[in-house]
Protein backbone atom coordinates (compact mmCIF):
# COMPACT_ATOMS: atom_id res chain seq x y z
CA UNK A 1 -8.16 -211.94 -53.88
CA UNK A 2 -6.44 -208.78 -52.68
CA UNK A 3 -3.98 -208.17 -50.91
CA UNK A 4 -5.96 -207.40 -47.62
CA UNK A 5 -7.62 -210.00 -48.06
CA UNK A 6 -4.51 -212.58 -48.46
CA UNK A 7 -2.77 -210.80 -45.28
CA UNK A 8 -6.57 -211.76 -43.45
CA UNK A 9 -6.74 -215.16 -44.88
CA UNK A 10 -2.61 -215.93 -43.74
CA UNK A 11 -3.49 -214.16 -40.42
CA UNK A 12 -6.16 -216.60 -39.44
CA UNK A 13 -4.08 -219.76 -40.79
CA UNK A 14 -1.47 -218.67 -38.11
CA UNK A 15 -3.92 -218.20 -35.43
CA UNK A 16 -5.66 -221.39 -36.27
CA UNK A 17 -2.65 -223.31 -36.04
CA UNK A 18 -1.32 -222.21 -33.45
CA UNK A 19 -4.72 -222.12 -31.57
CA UNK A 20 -4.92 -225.61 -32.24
CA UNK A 21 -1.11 -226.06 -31.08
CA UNK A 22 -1.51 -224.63 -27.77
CA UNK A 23 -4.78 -226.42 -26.93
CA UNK A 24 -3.23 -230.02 -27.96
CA UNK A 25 -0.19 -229.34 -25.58
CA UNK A 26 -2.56 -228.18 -22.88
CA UNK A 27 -5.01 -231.78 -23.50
CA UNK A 28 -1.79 -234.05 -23.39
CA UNK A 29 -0.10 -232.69 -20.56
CA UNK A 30 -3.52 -232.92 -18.47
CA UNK A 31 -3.65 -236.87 -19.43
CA UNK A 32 -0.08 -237.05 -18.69
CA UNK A 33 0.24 -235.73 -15.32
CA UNK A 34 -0.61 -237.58 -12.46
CA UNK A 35 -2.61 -235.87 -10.33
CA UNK A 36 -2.44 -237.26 -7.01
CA UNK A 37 1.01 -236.12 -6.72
CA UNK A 38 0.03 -232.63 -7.07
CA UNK A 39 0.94 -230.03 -4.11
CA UNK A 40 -1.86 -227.60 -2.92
CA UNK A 41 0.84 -225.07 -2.83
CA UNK A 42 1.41 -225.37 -6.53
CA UNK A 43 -2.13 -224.39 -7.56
CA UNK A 44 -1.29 -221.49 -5.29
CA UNK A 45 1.64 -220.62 -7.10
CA UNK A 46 -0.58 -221.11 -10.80
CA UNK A 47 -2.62 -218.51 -9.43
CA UNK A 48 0.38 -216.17 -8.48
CA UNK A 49 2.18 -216.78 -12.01
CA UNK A 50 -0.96 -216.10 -13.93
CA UNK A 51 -1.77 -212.75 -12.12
CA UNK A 52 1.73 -211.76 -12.66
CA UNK A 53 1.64 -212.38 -15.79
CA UNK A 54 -1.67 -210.29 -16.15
CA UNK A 55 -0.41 -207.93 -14.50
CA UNK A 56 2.95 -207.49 -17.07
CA UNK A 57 0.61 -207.46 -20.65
CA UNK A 58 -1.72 -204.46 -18.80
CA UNK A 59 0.87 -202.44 -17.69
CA UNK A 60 3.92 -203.04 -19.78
CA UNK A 61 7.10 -200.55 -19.79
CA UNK A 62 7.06 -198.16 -22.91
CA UNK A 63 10.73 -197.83 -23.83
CA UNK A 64 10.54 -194.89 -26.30
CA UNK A 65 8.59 -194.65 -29.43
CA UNK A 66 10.16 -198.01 -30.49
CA UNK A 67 9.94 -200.35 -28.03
CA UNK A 68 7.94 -202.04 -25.53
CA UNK A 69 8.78 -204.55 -22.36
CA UNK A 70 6.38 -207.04 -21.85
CA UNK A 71 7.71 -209.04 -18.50
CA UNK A 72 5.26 -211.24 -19.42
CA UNK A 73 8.19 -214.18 -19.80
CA UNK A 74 9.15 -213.91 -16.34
CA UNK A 75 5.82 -215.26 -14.59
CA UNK A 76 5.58 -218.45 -17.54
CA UNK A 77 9.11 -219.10 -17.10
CA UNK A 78 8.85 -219.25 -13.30
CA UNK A 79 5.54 -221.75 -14.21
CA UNK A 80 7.56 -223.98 -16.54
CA UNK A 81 10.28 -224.29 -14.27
CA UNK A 82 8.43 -224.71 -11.18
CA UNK A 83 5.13 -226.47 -11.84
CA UNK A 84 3.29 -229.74 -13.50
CA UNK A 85 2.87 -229.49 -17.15
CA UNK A 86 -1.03 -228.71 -17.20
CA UNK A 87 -0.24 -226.16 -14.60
CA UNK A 88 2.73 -224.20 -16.59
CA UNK A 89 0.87 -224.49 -19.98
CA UNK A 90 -2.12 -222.88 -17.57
CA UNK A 91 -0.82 -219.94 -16.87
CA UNK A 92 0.66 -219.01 -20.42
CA UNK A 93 -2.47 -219.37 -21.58
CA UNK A 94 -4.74 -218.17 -19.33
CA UNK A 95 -2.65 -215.07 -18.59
CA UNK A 96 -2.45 -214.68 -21.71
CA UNK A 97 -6.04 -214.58 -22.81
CA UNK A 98 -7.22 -212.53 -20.16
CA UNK A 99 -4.91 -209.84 -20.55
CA UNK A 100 -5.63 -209.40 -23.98
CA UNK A 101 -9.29 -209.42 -23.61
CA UNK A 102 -8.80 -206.96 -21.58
CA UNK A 103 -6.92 -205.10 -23.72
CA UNK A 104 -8.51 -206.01 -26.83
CA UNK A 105 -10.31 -202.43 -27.63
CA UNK A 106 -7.63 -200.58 -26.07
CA UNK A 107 -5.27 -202.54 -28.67
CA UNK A 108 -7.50 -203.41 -31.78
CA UNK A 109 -7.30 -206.85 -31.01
CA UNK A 110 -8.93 -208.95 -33.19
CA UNK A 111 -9.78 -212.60 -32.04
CA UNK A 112 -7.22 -214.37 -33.96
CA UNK A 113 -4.49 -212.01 -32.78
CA UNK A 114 -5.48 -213.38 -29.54
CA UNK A 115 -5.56 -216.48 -30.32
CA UNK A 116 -2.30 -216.38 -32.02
CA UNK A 117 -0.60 -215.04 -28.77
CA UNK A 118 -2.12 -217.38 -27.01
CA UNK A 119 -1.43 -220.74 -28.66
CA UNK A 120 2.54 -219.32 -29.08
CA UNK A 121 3.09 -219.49 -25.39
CA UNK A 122 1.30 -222.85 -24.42
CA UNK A 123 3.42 -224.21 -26.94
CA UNK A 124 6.66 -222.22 -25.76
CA UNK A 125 5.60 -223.59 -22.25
CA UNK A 126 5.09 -227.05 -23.32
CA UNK A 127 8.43 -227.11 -25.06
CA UNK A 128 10.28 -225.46 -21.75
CA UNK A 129 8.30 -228.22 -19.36
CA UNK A 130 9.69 -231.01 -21.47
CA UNK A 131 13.33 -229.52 -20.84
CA UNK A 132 12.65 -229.12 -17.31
CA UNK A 133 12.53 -232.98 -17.04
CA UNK A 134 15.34 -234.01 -19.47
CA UNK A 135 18.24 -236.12 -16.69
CA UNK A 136 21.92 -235.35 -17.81
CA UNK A 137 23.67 -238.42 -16.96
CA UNK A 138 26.86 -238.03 -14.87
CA UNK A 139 26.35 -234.95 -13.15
CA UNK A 140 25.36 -233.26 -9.77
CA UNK A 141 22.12 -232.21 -9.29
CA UNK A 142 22.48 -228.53 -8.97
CA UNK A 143 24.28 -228.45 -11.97
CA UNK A 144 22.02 -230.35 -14.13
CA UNK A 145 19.26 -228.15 -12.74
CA UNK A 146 21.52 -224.59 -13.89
CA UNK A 147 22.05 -226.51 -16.86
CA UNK A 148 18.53 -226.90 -17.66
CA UNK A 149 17.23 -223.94 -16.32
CA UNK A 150 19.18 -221.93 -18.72
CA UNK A 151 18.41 -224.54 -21.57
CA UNK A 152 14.64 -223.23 -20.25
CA UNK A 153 16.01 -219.95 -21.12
CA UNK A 154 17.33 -220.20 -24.42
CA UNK A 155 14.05 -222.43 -25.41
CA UNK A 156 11.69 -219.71 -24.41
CA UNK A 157 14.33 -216.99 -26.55
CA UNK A 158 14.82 -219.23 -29.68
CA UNK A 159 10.87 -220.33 -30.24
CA UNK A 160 9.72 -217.07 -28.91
CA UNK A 161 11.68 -215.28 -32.28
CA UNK A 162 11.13 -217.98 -34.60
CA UNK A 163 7.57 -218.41 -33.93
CA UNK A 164 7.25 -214.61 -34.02
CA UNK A 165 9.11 -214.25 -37.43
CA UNK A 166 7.71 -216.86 -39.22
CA UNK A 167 4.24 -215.81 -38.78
CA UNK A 168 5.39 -211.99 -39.53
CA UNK A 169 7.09 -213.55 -42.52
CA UNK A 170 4.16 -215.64 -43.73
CA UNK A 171 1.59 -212.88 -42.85
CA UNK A 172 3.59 -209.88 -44.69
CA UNK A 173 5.70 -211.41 -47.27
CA UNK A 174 9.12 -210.95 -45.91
CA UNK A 175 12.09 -212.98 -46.17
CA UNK A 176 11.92 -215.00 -42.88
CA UNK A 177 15.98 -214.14 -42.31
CA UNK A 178 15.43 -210.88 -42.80
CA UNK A 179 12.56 -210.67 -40.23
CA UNK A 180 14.31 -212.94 -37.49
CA UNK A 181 17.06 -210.28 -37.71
CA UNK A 182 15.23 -207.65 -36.85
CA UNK A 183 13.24 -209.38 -34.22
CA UNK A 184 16.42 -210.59 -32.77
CA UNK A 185 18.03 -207.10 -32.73
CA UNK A 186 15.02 -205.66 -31.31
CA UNK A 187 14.22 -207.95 -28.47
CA UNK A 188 17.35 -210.29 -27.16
CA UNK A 189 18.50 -207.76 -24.55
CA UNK A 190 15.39 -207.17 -23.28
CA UNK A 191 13.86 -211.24 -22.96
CA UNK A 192 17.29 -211.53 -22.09
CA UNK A 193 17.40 -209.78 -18.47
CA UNK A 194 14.02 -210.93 -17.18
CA UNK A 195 14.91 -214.36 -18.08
CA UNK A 196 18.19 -213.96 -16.24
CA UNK A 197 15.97 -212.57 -13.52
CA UNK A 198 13.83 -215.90 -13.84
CA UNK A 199 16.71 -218.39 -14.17
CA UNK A 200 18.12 -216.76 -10.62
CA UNK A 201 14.60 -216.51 -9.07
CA UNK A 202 13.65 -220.27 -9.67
CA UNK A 203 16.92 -221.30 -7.89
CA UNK A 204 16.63 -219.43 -4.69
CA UNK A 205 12.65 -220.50 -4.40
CA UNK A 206 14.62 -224.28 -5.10
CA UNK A 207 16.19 -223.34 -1.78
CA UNK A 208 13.08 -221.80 0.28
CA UNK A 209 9.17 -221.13 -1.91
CA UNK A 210 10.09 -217.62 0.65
CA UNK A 211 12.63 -216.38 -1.16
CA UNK A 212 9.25 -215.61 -4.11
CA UNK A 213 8.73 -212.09 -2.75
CA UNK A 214 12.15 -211.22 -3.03
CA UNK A 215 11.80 -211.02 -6.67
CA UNK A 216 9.81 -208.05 -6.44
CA UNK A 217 13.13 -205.91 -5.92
CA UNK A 218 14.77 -206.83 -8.97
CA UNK A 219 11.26 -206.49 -10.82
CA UNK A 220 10.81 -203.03 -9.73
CA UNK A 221 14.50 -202.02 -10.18
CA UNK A 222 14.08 -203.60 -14.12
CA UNK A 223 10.72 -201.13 -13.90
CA UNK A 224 12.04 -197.67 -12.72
CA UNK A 225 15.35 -198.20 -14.36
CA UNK A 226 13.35 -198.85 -18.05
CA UNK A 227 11.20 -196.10 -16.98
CA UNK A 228 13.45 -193.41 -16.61
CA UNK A 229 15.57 -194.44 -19.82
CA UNK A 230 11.64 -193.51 -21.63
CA UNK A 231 11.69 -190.60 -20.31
CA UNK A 232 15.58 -189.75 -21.68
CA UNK A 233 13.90 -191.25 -24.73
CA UNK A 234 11.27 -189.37 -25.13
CA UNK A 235 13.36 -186.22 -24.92
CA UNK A 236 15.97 -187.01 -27.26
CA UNK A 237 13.09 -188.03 -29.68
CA UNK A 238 11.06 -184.54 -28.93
CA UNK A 239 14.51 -182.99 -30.06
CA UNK A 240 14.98 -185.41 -33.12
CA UNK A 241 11.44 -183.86 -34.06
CA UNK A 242 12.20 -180.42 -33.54
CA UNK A 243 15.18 -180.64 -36.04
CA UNK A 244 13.04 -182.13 -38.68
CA UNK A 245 10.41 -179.73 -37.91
CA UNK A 246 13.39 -177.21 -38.66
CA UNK A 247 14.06 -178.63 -41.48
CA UNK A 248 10.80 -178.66 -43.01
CA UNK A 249 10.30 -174.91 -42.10
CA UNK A 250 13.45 -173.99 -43.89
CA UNK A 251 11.21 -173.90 -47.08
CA UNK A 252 7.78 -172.65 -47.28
CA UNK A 253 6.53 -175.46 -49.45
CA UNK A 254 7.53 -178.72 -47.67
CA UNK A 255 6.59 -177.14 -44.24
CA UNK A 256 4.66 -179.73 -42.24
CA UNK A 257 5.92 -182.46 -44.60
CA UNK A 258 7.38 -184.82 -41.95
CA UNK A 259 4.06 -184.89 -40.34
CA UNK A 260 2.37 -185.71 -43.42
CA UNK A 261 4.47 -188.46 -44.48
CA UNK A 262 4.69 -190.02 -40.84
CA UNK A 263 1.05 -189.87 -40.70
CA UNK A 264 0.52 -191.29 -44.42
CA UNK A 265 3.32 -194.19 -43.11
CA UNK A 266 0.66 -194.82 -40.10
CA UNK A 267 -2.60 -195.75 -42.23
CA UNK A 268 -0.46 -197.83 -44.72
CA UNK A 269 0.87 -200.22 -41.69
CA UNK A 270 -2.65 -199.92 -40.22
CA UNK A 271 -4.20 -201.28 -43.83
CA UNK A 272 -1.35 -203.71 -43.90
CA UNK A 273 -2.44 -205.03 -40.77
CA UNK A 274 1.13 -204.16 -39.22
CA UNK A 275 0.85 -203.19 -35.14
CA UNK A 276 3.27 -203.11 -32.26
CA UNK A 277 6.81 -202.37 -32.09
CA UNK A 278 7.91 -202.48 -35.93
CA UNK A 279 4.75 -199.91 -36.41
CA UNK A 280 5.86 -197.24 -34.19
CA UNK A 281 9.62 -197.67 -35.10
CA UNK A 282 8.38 -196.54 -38.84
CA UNK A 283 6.73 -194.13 -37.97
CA UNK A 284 9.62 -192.56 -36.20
CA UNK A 285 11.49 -193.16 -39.37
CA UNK A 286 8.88 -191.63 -41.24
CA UNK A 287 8.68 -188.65 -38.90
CA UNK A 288 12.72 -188.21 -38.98
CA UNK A 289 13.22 -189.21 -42.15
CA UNK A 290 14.31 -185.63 -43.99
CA UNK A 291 16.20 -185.00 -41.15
CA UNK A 292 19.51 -184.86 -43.31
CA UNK A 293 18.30 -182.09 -45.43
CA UNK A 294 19.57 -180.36 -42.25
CA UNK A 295 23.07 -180.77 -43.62
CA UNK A 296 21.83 -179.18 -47.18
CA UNK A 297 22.18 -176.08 -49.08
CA UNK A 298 18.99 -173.91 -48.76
CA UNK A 299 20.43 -172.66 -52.34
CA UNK A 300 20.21 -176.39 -53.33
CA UNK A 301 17.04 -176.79 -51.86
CA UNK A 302 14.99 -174.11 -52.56
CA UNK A 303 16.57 -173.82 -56.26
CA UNK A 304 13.28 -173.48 -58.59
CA UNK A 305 14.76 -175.08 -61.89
CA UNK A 306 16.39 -178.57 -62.32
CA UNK A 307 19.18 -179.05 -60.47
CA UNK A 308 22.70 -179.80 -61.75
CA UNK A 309 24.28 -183.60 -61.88
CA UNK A 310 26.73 -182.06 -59.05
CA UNK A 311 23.97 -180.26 -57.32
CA UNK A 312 21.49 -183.76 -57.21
CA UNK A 313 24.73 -185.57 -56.19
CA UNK A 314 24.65 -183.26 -53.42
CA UNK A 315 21.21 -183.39 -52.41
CA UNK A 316 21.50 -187.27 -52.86
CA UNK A 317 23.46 -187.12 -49.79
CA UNK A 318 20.99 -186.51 -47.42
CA UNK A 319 19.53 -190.09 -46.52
CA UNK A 320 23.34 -190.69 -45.49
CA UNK A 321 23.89 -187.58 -43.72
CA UNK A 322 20.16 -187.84 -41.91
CA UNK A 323 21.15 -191.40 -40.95
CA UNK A 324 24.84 -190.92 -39.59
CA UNK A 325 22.73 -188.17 -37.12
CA UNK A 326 20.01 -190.85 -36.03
CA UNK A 327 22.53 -193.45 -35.34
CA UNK A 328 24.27 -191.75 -32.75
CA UNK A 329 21.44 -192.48 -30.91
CA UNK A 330 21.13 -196.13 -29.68
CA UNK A 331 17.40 -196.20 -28.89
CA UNK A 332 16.46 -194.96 -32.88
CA UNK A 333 19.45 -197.19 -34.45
CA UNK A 334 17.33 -199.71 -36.85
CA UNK A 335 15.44 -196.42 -37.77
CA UNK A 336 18.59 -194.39 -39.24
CA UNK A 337 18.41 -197.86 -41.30
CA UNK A 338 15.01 -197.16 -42.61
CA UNK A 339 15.36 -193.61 -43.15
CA UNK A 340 19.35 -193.95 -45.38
CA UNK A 341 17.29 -196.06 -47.69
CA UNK A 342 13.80 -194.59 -48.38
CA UNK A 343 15.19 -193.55 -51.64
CA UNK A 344 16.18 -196.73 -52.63
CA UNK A 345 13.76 -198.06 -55.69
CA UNK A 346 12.53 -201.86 -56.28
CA UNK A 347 14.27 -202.11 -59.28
CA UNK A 348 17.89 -201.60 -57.95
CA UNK A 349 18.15 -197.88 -59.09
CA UNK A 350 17.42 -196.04 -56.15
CA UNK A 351 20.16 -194.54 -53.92
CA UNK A 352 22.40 -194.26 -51.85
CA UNK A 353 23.16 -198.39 -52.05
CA UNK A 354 21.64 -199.39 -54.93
CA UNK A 355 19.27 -201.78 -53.17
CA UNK A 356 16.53 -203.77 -54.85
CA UNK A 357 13.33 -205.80 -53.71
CA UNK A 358 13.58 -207.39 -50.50
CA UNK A 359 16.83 -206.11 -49.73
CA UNK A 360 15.57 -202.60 -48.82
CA UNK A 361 14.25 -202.05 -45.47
CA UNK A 362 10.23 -202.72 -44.99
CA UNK A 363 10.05 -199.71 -43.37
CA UNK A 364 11.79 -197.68 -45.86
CA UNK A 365 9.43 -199.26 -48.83
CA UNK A 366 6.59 -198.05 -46.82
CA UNK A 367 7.98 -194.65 -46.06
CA UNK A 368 8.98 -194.47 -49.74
CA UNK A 369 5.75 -194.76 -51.23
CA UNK A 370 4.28 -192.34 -48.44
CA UNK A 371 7.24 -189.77 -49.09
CA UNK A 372 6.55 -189.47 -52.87
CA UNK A 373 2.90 -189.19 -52.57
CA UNK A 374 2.65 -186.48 -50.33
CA UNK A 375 6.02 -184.51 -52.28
CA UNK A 376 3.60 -185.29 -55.73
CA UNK A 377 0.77 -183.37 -54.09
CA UNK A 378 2.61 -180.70 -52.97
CA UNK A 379 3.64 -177.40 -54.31
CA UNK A 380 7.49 -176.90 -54.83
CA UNK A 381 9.63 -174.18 -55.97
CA UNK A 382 10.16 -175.94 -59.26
CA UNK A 383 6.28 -177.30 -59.84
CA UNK A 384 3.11 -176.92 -59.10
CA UNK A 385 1.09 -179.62 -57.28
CA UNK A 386 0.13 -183.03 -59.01
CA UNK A 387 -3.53 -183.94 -58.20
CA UNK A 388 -4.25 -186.47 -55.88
CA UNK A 389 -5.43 -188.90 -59.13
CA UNK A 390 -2.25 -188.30 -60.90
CA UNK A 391 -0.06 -189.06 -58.07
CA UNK A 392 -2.29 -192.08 -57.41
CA UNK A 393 -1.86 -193.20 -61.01
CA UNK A 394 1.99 -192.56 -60.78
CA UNK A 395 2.05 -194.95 -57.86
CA UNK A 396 0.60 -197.34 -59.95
CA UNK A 397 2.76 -197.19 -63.09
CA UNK A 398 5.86 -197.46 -60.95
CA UNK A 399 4.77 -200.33 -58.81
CA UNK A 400 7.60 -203.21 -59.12
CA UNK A 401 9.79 -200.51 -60.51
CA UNK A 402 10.22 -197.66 -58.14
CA UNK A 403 8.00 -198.79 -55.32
CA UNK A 404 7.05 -202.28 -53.69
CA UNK A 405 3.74 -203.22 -55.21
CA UNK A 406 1.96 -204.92 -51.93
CA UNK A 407 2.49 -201.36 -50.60
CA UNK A 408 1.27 -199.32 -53.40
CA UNK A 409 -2.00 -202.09 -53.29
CA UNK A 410 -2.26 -201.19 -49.59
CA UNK A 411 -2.16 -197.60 -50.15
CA UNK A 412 -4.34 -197.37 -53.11
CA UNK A 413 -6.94 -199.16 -51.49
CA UNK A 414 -6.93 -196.90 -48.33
CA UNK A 415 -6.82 -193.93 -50.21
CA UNK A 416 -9.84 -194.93 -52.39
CA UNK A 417 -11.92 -195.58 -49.17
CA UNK A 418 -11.11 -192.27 -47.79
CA UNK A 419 -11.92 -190.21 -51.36
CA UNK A 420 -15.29 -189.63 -52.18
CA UNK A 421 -14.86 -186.89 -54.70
CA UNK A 422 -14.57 -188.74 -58.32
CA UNK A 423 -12.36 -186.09 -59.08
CA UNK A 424 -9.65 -187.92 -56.82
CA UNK A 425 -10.38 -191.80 -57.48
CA UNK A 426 -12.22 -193.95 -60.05
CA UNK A 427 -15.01 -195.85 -59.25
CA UNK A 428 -12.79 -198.95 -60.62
CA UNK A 429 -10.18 -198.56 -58.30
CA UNK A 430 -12.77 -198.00 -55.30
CA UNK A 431 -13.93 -201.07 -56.20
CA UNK A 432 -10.93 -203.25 -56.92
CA UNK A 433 -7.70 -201.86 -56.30
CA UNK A 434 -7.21 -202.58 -59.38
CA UNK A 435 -4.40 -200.48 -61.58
CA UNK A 436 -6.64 -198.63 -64.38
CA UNK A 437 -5.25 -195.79 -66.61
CA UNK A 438 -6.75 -192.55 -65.44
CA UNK A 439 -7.26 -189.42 -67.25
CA UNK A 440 -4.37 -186.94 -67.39
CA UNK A 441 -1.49 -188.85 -66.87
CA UNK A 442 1.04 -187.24 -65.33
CA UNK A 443 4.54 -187.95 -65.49
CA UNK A 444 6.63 -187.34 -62.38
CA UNK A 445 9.19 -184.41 -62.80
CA UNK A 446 12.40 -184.28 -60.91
CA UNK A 447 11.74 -184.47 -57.23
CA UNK A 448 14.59 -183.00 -54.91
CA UNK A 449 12.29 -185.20 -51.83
């Protein structure tokens, strides 16, 4: 089995169980809940939760190139705190599925990504209903209800990343710590204001079901406020990309190099069957990633023999220097992560930190691999171009040594599919992805990339 085909197999054990999950919570709170004690006015309310929530998957706020609100939490959290059990695990998972089937070929949605989101929030609902009923002995009423309201909270904020990271981390391979870090640095500002928002909206429709409408103000505040941080986003990234545009240009051989390895860094999370936030967030990486170079020498740079040990300490400097730039900036700071270690190497003798295996950024193993390949095949003052085969089979001798293997797998097999001339990939590795000897070995010289 390849690799693909392990990531395929794990993706639809997720989405089975959690499929499965959602659908048993959703069958034992309807043979729980007594029905005759049901309000009219709370089916109402379903209905208005559900569209909300519908509303929040289509038409989500794009913060940047790295992140995306979702207020999709708001709308279940309102229906956990505020409605029967069959009727809160309702409109998780109904709002759910319809949005993303309405999404699904704007998205790539597959079914079992659908059914993994789905099954995650009945069960995130389920868990939040059960702590909506839980009696704290010895205390007022209102407090109790603030109590549990924001135990609601921290349910929805704790499963939500757990869930999340242990499927990424049984899907993809990573350390599960690793990927709850990053989920948790990524997210727990954002979940954390609407559900703030929710926690403060349940208790004034406690006082009067009027008070609902009112929550459109702080909504649409959240909305244009998000918005026009994008669009300060999106500038300073435009700039960001002009300077490593500038950078490229500096030198006539690397010129459009950025471009090529962000784009290479694209198809290898697309074959990995990587998508959302993380994705774009590489990609950025990818984009900015030379950006230090800025900081350079052109006489160390464009220098056409092999540089000095004090010269390649110099130019070793530049994953440092490019991320001390990127970090000033807030929105990009898990990216100047990625891009001060894309020259790190599997085996622990990479640079600037002397990282190894799982300890280097994903996203700097991925832009690693897409770096090297597109500096192999490309003319610099010191070389001539490797061929497409020879920087394949390079790739494939230094797999567990210089570059993560699952990667190099990924990449191999995307590049095979998109080669048709023999001259650029062996019919055995079109085949099987399997590492073969090819003819003309080439041996990597010194890189300054």
């Amino acid at each position: 089995m390849n690799q693909q085909s392990g990531i395929v197999l794990r993706e639809r054990i997720i989405a089975t169980l959690l499929g499965l999950a959602g659908s048993s919570t959703l069958v034992f709170s309807i043979t729980e809940t007594s029905w005759n004690i049901v309000e009219p006015v709370q089916f109402l309310l379903a209905v208005v939760f559900a569209a909300g929530g519908i509303l929040a998957e289509k038409y989500p706020i794009h913060l940047g190139r790295g992140t995306k609100v979702s207020m999709m939490s708001l709308p279940i959290y309102l229906g956990v705190a505020l409605l029967p059990a069959p009727l809160a695990i309702g409109v998780a998972g109904v709002s759910l599925l319809i949005s993303n089937l309405w999404m699904r070929t704007e998205q790539g949605l597959l079914p079992r990504d659908i059914a993994t989101a789905v099954g995650q929030w009945m069960v995130i609902a389920f868990l939040g209903h059960q702590i909506n009923h839980l009696a704290i002995p010895g205390l007022d009423l209102s407090l109790t209800r603030f109590i549990l309201l924001a135990a609601i909270a921290l349910t929805f904020l704790v499963t939500d990343f757990t869930i999340f990271s242990l499927s990424n981390s049984f899907v993809l391979g990573e350390p599960f710590l690793q990927t709850l870090k990053t989920t948790l640095h990524e997210g727990i500002v954002i979940e954390g204001i609407q559900l703030l928002i929710a926690i403060l909206g349940t208790m004034a429709i406690d006082e009067s079901i009027w008070t609902l409408p009112l929550l459109v103000i702080p909504i649409t505040t959240i909305h244009f406020t998000f918005k026009n941080l994008k669009e300060v986003r999106y500038e300073t990234l435009n700039l960001l990309e002009d300077m490593a545009d500038t950078v490229d240009l500096r030198d006539i051989y690397t010129g459009g190099h950025s471009k090529r390895v962000a784009d290479l860094a694209h198809q290898i999370l697309l074959e990995l069957k990587v998508y959302g936030q993380e994705t774009v967030l590489i990609e950025t990486a990818a984009r900015l990633h030379d950006i230090g170079k800025i900081g350079i020498s052109g006489d160390i740079l464009m220098k056409p023999g092999k540089l000095t040990p004090e010269e390649m300490s110099i130019m070793q400097t530049h994953p440092g220097k490019g991320a001390n730039l990127i970090a000033k900036y807030k929105d990009f700071s898990r990216g100047a992560l990625m891009i001060r270690h894309h020259h790190e190497r599997w085996d622990g003798q990479g640079y600037p930190a002397r990282l190894k295996g799982y300890e280097i950024p994903f996203g700097s193993r991925v832009i690693a691999v897409a770096d090297s390949f597109d500096a192999m095949i490309s003319d610099r003052p010191y070389r001539k171009a490797l061929s497409p085969k020879q920087a394949l089979q390079i790739l494939l001798d230094g797999q567990n040594k210089q570059w993560d293997a699952n990667i190099v797998t990924a990449f191999i097999e995307l590049m095979a599919r998109q080669m048709t001339d023999d001259s650029y990939a062996p019919a055995t590795i079109i085949k099987t992805g399997i590492p073969q000897a090819l003819p003309q070995k080439a041996i990597l010289p010194q890189t300054q990339n």
